[in-house]
N, C-alpha and C. Protein backbone atom coordinates (compact mmCIF):
# COMPACT_ATOMS: atom_id res chain seq x y z
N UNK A 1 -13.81 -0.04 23.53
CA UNK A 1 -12.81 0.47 24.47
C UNK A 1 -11.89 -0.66 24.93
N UNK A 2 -12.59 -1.82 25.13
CA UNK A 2 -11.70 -3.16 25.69
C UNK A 2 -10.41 -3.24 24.28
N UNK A 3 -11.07 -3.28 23.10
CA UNK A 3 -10.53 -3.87 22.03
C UNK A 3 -9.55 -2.76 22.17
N UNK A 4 -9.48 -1.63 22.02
CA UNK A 4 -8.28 -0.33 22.13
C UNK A 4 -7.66 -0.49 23.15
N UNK A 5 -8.15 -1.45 24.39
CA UNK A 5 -7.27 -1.59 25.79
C UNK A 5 -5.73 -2.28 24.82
N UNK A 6 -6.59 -3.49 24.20
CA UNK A 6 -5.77 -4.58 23.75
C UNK A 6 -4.58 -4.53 23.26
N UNK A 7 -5.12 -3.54 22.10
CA UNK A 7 -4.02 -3.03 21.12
C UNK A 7 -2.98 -1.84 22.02
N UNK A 8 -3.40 -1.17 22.88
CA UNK A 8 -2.62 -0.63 23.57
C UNK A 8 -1.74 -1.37 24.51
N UNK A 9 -2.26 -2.45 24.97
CA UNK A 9 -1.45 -3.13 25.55
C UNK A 9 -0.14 -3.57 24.98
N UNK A 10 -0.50 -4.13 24.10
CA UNK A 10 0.77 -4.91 23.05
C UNK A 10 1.30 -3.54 22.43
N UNK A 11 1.25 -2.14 22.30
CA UNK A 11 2.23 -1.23 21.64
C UNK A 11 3.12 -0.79 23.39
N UNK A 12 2.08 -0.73 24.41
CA UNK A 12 2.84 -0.35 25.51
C UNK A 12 4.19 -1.46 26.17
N UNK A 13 3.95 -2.30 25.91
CA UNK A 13 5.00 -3.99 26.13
C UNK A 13 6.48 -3.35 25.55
N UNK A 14 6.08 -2.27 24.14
CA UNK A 14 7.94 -2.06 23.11
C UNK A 14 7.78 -0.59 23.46
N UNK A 15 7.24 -0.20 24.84
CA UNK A 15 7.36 1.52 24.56
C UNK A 15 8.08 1.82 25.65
N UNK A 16 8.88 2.72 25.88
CA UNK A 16 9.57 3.17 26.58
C UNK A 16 10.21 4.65 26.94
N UNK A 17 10.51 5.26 28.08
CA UNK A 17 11.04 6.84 27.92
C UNK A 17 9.93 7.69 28.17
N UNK A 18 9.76 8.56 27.65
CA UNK A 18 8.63 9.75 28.17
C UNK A 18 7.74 9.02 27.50
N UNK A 19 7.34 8.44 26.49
CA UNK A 19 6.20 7.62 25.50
C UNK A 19 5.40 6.49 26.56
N UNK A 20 6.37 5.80 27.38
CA UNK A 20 5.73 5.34 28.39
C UNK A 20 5.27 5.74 29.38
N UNK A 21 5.61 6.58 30.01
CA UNK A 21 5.35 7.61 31.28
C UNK A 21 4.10 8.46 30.89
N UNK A 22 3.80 8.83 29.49
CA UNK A 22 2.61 9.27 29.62
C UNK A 22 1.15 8.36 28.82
N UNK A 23 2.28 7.13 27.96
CA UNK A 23 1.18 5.82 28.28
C UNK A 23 0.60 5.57 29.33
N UNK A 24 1.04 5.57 30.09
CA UNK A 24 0.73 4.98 32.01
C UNK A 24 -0.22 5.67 32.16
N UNK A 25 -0.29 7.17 31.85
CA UNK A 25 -1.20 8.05 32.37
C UNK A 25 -2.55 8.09 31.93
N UNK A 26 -2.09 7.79 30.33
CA UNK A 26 -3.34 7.48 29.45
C UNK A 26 -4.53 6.39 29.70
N UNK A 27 -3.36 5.39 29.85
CA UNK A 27 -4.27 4.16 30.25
C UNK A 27 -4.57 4.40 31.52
N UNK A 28 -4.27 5.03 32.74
CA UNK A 28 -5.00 5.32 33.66
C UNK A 28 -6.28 6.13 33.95
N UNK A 29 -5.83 6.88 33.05
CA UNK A 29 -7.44 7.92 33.26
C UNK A 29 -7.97 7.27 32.08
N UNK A 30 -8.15 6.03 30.82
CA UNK A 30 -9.34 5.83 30.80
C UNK A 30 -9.58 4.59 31.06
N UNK A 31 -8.86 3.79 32.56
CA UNK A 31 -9.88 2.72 33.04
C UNK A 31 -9.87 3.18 34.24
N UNK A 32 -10.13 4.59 34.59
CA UNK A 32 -10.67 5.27 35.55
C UNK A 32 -11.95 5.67 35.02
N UNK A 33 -12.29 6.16 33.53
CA UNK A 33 -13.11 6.63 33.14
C UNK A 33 -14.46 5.54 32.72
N UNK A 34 -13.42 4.24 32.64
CA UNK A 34 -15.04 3.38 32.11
C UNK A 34 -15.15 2.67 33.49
N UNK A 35 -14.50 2.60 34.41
CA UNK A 35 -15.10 2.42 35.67
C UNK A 35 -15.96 3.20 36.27
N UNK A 36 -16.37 4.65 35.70
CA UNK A 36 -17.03 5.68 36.22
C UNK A 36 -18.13 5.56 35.33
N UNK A 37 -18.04 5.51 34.07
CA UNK A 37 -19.19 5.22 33.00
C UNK A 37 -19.87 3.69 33.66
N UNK A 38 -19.26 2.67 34.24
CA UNK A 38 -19.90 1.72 34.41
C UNK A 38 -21.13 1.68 35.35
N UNK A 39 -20.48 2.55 36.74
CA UNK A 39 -21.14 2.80 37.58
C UNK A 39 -22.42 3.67 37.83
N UNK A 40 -22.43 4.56 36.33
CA UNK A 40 -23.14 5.48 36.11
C UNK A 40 -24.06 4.67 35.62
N UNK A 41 -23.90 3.76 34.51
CA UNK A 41 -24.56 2.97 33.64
C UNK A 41 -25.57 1.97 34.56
N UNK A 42 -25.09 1.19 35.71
CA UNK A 42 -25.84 0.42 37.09
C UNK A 42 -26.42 1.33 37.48
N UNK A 43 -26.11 2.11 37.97
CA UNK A 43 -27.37 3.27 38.36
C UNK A 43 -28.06 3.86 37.67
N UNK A 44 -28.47 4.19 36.48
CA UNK A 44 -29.11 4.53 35.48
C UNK A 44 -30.17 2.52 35.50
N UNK A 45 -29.78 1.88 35.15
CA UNK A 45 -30.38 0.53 34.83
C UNK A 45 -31.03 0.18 36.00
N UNK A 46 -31.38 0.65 37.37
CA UNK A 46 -31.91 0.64 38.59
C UNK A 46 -32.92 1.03 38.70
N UNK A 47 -33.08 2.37 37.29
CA UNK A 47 -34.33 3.14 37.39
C UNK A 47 -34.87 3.74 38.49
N UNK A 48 -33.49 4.47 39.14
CA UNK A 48 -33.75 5.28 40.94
C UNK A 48 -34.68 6.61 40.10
N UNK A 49 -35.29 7.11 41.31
CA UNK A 49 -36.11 7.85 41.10
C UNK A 49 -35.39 9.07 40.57
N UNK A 50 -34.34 9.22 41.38
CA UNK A 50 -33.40 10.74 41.05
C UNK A 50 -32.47 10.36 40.51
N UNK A 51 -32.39 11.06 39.21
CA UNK A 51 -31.27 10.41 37.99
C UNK A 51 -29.71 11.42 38.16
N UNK A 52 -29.93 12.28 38.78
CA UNK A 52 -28.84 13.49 39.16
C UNK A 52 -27.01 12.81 39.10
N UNK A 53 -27.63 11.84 40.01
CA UNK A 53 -26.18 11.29 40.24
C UNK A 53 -25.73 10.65 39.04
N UNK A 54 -26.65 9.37 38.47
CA UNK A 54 -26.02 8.99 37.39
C UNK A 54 -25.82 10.14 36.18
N UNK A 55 -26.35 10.92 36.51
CA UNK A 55 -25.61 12.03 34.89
C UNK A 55 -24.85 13.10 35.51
N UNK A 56 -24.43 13.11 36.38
CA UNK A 56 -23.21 13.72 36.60
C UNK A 56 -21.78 13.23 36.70
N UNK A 57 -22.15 11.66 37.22
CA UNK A 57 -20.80 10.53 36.67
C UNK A 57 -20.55 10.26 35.27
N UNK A 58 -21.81 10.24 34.33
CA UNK A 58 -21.52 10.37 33.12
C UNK A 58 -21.14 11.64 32.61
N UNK A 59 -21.35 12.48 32.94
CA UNK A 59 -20.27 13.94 32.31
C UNK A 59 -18.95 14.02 33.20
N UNK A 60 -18.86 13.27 34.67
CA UNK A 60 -17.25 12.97 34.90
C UNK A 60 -16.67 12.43 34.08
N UNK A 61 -17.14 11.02 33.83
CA UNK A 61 -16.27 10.07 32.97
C UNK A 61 -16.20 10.33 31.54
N UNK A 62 -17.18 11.24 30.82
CA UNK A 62 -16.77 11.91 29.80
C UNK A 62 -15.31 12.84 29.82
N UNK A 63 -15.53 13.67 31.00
CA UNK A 63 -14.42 14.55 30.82
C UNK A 63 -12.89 13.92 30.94
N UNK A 64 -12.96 12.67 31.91
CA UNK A 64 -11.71 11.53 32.09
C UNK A 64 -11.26 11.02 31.17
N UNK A 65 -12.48 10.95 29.88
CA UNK A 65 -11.99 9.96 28.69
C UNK A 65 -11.66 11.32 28.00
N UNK A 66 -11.83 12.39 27.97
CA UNK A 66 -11.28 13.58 27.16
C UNK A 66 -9.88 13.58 27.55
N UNK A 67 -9.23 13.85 29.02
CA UNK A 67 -8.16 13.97 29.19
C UNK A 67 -7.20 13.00 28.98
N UNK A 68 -8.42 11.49 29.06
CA UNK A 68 -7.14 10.64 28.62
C UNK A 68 -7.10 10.59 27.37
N UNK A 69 -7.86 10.80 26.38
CA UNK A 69 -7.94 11.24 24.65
C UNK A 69 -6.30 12.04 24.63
N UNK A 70 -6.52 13.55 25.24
CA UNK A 70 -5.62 14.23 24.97
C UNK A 70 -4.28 14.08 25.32
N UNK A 71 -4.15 12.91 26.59
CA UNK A 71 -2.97 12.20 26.50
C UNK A 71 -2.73 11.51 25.27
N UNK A 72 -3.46 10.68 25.50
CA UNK A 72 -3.24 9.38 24.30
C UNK A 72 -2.39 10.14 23.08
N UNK A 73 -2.98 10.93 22.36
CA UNK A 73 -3.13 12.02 20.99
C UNK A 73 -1.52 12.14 21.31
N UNK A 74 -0.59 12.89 22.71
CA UNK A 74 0.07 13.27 23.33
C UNK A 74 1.10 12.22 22.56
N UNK A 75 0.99 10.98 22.96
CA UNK A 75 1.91 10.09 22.83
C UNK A 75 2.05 9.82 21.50
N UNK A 76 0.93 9.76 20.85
CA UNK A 76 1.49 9.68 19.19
C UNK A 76 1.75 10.87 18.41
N UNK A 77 0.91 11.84 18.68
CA UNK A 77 1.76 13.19 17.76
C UNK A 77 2.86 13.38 18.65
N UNK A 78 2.73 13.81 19.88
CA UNK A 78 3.94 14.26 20.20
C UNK A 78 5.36 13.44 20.45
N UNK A 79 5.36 12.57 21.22
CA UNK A 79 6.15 11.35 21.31
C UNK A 79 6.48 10.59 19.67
N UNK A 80 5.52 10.84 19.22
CA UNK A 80 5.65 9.92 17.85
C UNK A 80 5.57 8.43 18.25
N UNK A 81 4.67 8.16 19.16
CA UNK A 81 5.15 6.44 19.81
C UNK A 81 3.84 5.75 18.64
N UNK A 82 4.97 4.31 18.41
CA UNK A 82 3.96 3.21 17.32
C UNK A 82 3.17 4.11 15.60
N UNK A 83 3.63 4.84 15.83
CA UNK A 83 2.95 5.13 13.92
C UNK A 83 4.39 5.51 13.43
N UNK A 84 4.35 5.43 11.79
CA UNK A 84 5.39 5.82 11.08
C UNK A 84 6.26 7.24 10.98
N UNK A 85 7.09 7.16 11.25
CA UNK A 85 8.05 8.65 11.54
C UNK A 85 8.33 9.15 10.06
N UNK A 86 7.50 8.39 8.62
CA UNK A 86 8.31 8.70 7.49
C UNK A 86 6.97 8.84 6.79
N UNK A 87 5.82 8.51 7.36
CA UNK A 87 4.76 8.56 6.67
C UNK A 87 4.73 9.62 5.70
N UNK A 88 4.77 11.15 6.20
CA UNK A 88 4.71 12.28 5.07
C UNK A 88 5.79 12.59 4.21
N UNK A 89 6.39 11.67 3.96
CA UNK A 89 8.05 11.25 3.34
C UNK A 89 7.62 11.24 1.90
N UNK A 90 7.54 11.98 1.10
CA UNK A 90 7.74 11.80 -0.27
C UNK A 90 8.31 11.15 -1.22
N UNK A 91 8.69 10.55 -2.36
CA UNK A 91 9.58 10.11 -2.99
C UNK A 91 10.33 11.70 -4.10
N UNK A 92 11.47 11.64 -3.70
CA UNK A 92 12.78 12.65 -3.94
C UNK A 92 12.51 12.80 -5.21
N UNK A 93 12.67 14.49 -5.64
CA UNK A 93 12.44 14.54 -7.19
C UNK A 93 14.35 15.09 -7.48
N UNK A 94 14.69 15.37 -6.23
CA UNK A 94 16.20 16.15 -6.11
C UNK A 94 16.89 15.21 -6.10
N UNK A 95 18.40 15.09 -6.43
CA UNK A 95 19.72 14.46 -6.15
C UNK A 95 20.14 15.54 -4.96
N UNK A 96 20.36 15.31 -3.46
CA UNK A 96 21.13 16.09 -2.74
C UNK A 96 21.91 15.11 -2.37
N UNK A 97 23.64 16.03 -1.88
CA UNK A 97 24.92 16.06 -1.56
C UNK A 97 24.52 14.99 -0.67
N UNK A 98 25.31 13.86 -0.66
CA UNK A 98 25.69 13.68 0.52
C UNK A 98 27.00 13.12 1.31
N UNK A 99 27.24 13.62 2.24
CA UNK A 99 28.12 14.25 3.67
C UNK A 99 28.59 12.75 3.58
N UNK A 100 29.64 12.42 3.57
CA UNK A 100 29.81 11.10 3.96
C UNK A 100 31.24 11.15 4.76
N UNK A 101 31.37 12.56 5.62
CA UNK A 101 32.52 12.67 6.25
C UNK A 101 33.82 12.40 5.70
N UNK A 102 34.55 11.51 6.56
CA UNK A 102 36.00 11.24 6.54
C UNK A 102 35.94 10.32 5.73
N UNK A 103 34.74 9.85 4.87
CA UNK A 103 34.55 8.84 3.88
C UNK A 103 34.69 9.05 2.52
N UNK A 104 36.08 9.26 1.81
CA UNK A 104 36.00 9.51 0.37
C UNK A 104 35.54 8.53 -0.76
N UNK A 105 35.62 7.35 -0.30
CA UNK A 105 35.32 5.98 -1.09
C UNK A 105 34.07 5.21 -0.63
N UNK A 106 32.98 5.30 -1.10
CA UNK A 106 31.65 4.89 -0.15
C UNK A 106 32.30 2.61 -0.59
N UNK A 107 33.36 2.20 -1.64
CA UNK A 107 33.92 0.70 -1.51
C UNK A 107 34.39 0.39 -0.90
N UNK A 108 35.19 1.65 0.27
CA UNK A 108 35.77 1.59 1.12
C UNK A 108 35.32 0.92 2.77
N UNK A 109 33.74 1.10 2.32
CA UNK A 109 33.36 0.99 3.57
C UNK A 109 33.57 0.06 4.52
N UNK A 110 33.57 -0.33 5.61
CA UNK A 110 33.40 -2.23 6.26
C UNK A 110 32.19 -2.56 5.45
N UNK A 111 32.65 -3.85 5.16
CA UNK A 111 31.21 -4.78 4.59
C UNK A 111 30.65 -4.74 5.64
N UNK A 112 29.25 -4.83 5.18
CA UNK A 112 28.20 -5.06 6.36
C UNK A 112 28.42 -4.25 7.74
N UNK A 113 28.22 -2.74 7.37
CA UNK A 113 28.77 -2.36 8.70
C UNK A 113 27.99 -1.01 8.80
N UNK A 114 26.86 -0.55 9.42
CA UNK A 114 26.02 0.23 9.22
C UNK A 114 26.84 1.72 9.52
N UNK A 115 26.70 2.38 8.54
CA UNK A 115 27.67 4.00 9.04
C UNK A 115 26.29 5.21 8.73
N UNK A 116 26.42 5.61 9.78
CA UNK A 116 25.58 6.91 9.70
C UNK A 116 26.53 8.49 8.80
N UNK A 117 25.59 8.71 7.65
CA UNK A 117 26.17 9.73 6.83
C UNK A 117 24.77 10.91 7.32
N UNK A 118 24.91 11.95 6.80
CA UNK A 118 23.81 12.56 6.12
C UNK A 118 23.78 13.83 4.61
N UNK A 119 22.84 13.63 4.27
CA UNK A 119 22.11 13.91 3.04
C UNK A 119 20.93 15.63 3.72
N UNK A 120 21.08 16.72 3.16
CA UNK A 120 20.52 17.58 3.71
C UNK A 120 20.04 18.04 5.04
N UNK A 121 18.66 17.46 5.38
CA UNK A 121 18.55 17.47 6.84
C UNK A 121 17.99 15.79 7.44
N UNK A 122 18.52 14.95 6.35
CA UNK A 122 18.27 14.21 7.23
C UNK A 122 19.60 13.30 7.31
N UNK A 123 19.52 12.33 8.16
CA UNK A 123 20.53 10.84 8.58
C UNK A 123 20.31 10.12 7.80
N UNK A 124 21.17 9.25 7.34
CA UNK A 124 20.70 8.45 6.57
C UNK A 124 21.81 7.04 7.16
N UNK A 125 21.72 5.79 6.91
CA UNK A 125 22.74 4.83 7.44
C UNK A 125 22.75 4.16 5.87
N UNK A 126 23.93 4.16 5.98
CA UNK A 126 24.54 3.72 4.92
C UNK A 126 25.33 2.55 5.10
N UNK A 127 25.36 1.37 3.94
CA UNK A 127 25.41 -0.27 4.25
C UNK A 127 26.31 -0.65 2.69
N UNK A 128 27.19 -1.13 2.79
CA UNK A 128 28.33 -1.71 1.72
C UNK A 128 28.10 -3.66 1.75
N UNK A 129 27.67 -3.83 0.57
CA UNK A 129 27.28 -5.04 0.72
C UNK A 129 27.94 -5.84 -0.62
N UNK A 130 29.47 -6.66 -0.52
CA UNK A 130 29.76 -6.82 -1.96
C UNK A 130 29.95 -5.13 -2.54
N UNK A 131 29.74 -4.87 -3.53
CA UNK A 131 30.20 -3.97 -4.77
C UNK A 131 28.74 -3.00 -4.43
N UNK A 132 27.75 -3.25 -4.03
CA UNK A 132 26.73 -2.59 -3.62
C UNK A 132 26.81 -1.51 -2.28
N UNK A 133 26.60 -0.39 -2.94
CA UNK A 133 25.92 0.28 -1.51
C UNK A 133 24.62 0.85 -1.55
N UNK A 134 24.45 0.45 -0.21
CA UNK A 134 22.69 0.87 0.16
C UNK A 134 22.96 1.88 0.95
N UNK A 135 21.52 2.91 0.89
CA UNK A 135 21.41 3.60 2.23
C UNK A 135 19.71 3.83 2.24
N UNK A 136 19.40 4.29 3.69
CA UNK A 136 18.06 4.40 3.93
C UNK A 136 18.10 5.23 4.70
N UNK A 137 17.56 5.69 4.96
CA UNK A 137 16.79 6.57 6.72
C UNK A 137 17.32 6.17 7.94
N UNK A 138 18.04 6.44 8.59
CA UNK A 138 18.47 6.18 9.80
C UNK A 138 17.76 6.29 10.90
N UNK A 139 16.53 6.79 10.92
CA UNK A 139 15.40 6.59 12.23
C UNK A 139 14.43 6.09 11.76
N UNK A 140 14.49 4.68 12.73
CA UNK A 140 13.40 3.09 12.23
C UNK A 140 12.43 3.80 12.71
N UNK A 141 11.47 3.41 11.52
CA UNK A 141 9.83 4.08 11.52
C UNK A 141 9.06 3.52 13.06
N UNK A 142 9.89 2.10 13.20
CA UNK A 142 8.91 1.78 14.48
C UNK A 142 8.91 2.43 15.87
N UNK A 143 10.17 3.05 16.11
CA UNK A 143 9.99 3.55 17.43
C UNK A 143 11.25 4.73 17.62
N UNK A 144 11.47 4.83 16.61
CA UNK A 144 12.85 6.33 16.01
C UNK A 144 14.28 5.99 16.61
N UNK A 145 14.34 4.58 16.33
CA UNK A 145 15.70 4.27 17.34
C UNK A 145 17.37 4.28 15.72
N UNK A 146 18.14 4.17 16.19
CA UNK A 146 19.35 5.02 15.13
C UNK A 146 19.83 3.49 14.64
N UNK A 147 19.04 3.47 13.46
CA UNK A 147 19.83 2.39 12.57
C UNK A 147 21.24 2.11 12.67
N UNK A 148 22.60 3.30 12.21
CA UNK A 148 23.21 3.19 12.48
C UNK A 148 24.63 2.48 13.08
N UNK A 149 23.44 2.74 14.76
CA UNK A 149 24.12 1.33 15.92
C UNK A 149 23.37 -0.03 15.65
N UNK A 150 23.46 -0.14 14.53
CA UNK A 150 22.32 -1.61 14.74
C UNK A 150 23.51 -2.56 13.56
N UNK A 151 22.96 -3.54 13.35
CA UNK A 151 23.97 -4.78 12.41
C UNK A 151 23.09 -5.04 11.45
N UNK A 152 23.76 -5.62 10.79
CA UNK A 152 23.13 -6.13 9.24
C UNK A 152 22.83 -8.00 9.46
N UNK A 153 21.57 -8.06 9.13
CA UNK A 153 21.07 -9.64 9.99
C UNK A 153 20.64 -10.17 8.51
N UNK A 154 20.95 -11.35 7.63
CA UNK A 154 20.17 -11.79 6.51
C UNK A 154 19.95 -10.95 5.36
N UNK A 155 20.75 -9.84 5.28
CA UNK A 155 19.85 -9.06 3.99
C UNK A 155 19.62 -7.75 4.53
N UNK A 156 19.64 -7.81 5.59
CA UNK A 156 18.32 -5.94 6.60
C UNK A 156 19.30 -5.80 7.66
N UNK A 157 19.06 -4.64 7.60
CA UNK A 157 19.68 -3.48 8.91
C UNK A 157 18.88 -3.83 10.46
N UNK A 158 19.24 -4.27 11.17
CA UNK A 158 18.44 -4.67 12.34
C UNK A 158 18.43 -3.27 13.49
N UNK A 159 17.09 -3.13 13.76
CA UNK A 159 17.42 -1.85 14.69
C UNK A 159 17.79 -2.24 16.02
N UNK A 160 18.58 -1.25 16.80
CA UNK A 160 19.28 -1.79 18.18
C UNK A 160 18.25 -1.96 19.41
N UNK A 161 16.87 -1.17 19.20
CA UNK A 161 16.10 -0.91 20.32
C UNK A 161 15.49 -1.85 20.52
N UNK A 162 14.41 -2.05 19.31
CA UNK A 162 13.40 -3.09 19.76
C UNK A 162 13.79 -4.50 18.37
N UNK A 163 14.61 -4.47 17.36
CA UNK A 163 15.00 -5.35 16.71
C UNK A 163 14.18 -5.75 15.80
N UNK A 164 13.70 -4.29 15.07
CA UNK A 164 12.89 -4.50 13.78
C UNK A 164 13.97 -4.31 12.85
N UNK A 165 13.43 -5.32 11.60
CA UNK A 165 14.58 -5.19 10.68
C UNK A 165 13.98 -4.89 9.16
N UNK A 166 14.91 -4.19 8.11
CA UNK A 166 14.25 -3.51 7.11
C UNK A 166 15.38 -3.90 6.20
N UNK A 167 14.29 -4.61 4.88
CA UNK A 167 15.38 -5.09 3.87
C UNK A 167 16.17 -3.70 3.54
N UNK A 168 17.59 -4.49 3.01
CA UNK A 168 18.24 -3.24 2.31
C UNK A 168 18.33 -2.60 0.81
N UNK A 169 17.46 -3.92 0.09
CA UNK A 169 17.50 -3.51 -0.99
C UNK A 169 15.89 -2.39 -1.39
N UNK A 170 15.34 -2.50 -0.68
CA UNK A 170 13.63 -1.43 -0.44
C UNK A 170 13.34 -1.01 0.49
N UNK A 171 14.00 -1.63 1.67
CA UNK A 171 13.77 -0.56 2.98
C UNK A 171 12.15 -1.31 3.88
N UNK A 172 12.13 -2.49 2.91
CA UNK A 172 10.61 -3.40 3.76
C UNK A 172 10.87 -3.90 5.01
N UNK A 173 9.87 -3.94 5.70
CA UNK A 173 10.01 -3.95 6.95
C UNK A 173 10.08 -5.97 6.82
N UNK A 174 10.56 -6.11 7.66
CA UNK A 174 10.65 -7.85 7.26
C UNK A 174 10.62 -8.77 8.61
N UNK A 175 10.69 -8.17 9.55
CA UNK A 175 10.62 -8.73 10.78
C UNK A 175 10.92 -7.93 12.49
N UNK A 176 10.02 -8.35 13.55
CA UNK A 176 10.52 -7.40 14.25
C UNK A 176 9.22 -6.68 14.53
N UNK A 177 8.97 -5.85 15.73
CA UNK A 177 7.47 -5.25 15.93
C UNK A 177 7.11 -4.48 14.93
N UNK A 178 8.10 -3.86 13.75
CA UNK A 178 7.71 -2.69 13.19
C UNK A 178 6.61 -3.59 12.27
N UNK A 179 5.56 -2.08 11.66
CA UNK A 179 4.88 -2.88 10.41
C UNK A 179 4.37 -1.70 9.37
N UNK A 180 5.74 -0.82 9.74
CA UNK A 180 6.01 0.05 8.43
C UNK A 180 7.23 -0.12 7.90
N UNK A 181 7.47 0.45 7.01
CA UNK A 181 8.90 0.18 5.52
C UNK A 181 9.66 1.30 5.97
N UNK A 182 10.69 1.31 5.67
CA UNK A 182 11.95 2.35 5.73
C UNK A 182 12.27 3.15 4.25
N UNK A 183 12.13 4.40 4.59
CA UNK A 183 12.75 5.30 3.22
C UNK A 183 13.86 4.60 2.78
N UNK A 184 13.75 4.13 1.68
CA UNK A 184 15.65 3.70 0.70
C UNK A 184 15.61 5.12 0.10
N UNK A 185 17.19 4.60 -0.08
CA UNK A 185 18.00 6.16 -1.40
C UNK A 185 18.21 4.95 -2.44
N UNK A 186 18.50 6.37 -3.32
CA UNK A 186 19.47 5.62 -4.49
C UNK A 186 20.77 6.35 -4.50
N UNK A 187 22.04 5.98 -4.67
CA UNK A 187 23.45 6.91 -4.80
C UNK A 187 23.67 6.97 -6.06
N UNK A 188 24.10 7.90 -6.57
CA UNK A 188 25.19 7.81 -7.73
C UNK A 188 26.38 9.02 -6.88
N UNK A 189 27.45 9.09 -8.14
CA UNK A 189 28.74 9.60 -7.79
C UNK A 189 28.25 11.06 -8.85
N UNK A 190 28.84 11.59 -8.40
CA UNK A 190 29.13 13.11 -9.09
C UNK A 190 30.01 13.47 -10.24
N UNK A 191 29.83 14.30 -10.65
CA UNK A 191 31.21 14.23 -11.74
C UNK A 191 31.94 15.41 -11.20
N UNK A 192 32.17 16.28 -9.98
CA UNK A 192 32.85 17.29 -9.46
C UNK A 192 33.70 16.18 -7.92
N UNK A 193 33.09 14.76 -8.33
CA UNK A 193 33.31 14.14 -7.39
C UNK A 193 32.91 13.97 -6.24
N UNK A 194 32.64 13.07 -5.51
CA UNK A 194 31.49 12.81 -4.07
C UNK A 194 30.18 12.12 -4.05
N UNK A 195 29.52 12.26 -3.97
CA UNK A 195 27.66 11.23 -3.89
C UNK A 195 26.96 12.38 -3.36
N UNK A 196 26.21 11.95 -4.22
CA UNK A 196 24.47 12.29 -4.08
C UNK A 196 23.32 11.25 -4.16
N UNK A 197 22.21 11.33 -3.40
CA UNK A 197 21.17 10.64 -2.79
C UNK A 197 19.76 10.93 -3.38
N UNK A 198 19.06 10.48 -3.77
CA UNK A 198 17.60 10.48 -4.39
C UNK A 198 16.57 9.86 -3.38
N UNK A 199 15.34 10.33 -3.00
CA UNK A 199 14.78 9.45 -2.05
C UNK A 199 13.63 8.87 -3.28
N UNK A 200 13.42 6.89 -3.00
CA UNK A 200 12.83 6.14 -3.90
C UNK A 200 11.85 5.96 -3.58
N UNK A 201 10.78 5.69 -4.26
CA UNK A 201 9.63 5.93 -4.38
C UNK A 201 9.28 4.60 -3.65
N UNK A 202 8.32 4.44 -2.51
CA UNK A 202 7.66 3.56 -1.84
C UNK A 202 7.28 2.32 -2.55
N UNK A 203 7.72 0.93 -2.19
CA UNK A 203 7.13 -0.06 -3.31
C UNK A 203 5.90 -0.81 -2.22
């Protein structure tokens, strides 16, 4: 439980918004709960004659560490806070359209200048580098913040929130709290004219 304090500590330090607000809660009801298990545990090790009390603090502090369970659970399924937002992300067997707005020339773009397009239902940020264009996923796996608004730092798209950065040529995570990879595309051009997007297979 200490060791899960730990690691919670250091994801709660880059969390923020409702993800924190019901972090707070989490971590409250369970070092409410092993303060109640502790106390149960000294009184049990006393060997009092009437054990009543200590096993009724231990089915409190059971039920404390349930509710803070079902927080906790709260913040990562629901919040999506600290695990990968792309994990069940497949690699693309389709070429779909993609939307690149008021953008007829993806050479056109600013060098180095992150533009949010999208490709079916998702965002994607799209990056002109030299004669190259990249694009990837526009919500950083580490904490779902919009590539997009972020800059191009060494090679990688830097995210604006917490300043994880993901190469552009694979989408690897390369620096920065994150310590998952970013979906890449591949583009080609159409022959009815426009781009289409492939999602690449995880390296």
């Amino acid at each position: 439980m200490v060791a899960a304090a730990v690691s919670g500590l250091a994801d709660y330090s880059e969390t923020d918004g409702l993800a924190r607000t019901r972090a707070t809660l989490h971590g409250t009801l369970m070092t409410v709960a092993l303060l109640v298990l502790i106390v149960s545990a000294v009184m049990r090790a006393g060997a009092p004659t009437d054990r009543t009390v200590p096993i009724v603090l231990s089915i409190i502090g059971f039920l404390i560490v349930t509710a803070g369970a079902f927080v906790g659970g709260d913040v990562v399924y629901v919040a999506g806070n600290m695990v990968s937002r792309h994990a069940f992300r497949g690699a693309g067997t389709k070429w779909i359209r993609l939307d690149t707005g008021t953008v007829d020339d993806l050479a056109r773009l600013p060098e180095a200048t992150p533009t949010k397009m999208r490709a079916g239902s998702n965002d994607l940020v799209v990056v002109r580098v030299g004669d190259t264009v990249h694009a990837m996923h526009d919500v950083c796996a580490h904490a779902g913040g919009p590539l997009h608004e972020g800059r191009v730092v060494d090679g990688c798209v830097e995210c604006p929130w917490h300043a994880s950065r993901f190469r552009l040529t694979d989408g690897l995570a390369k620096q920065g709290p994150t310590v998952y990879d970013q979906p890449t595309y591949e583009i080609r051009t159409t022959e009815a004219g426009g781009y289409e997007v492939r999602r690449m297979a995880a390296r």
